[in-house]
Protein backbone atom coordinates (compact mmCIF):
# COMPACT_ATOMS: atom_id res chain seq x y z
CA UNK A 1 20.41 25.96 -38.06
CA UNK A 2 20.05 22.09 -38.34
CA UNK A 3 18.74 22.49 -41.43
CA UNK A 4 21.60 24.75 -42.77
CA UNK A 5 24.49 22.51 -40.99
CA UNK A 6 22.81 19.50 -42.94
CA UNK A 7 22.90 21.10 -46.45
CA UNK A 8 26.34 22.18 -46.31
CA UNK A 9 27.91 18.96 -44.56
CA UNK A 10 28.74 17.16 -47.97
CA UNK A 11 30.66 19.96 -48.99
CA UNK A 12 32.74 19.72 -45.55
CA UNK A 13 31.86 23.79 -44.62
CA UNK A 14 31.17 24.53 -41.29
CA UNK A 15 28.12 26.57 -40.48
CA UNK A 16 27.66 29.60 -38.35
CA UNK A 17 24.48 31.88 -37.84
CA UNK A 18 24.72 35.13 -36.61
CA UNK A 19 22.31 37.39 -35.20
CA UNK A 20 23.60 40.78 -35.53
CA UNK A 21 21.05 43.11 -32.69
CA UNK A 22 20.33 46.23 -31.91
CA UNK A 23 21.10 47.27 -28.36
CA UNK A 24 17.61 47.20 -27.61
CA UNK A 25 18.51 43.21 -26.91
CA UNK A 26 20.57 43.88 -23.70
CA UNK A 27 17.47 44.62 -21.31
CA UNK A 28 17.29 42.12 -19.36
CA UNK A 29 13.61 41.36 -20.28
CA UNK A 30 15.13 39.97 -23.38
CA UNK A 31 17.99 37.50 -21.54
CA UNK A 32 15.44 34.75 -22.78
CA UNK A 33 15.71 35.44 -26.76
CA UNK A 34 19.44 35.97 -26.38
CA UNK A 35 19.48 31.97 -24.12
CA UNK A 36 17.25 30.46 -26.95
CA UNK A 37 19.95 31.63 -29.75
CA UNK A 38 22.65 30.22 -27.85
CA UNK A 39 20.73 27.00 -27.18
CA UNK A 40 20.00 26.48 -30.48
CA UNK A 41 23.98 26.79 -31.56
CA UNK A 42 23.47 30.14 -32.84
CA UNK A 43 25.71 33.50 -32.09
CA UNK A 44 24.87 36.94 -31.89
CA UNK A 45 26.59 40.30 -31.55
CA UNK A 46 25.10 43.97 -30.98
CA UNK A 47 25.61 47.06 -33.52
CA UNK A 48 28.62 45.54 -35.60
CA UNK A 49 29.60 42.54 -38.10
CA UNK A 50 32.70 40.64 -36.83
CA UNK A 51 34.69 40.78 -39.92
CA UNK A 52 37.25 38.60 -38.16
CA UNK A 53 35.38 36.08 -37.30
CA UNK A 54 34.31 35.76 -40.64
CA UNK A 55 37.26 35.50 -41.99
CA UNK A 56 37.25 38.88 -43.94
CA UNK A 57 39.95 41.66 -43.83
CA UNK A 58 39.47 44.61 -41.42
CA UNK A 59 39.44 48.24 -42.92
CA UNK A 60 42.85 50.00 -41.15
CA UNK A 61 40.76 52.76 -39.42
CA UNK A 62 38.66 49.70 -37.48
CA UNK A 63 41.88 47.92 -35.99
């Protein structure tokens, strides 16, 4: 991610990595993988793409 962030800073874009998970993530003998992407100013989601948050329009039939 640092490495990422420092590439793009000249051109003044912010950077964002995503981790997009199966559900297989959310037993709680994985709460460690899912701390280290936070602390390492990462984000992650399970079993979609937030279109949103990427700034991309939403098919109708997914609002």
């Amino acid at each position: 991610m640092k490495q990422y962030k420092k590439l793009f800073s000249p051109l003044n874009k912010e950077v964002k990595y995503y981790y997009l998970l199966d559900e297989w993530f959310l037993n709680s003998n994985y709460k460690d993988v899912l701390d280290y992407i936070i602390s390492v100013g990462c984000y992650y989601r399970f079993n979609y793409i937030p279109l949103k948050e990427f700034g991309l329009p939403i098919p109708k039939e997914e609002i």
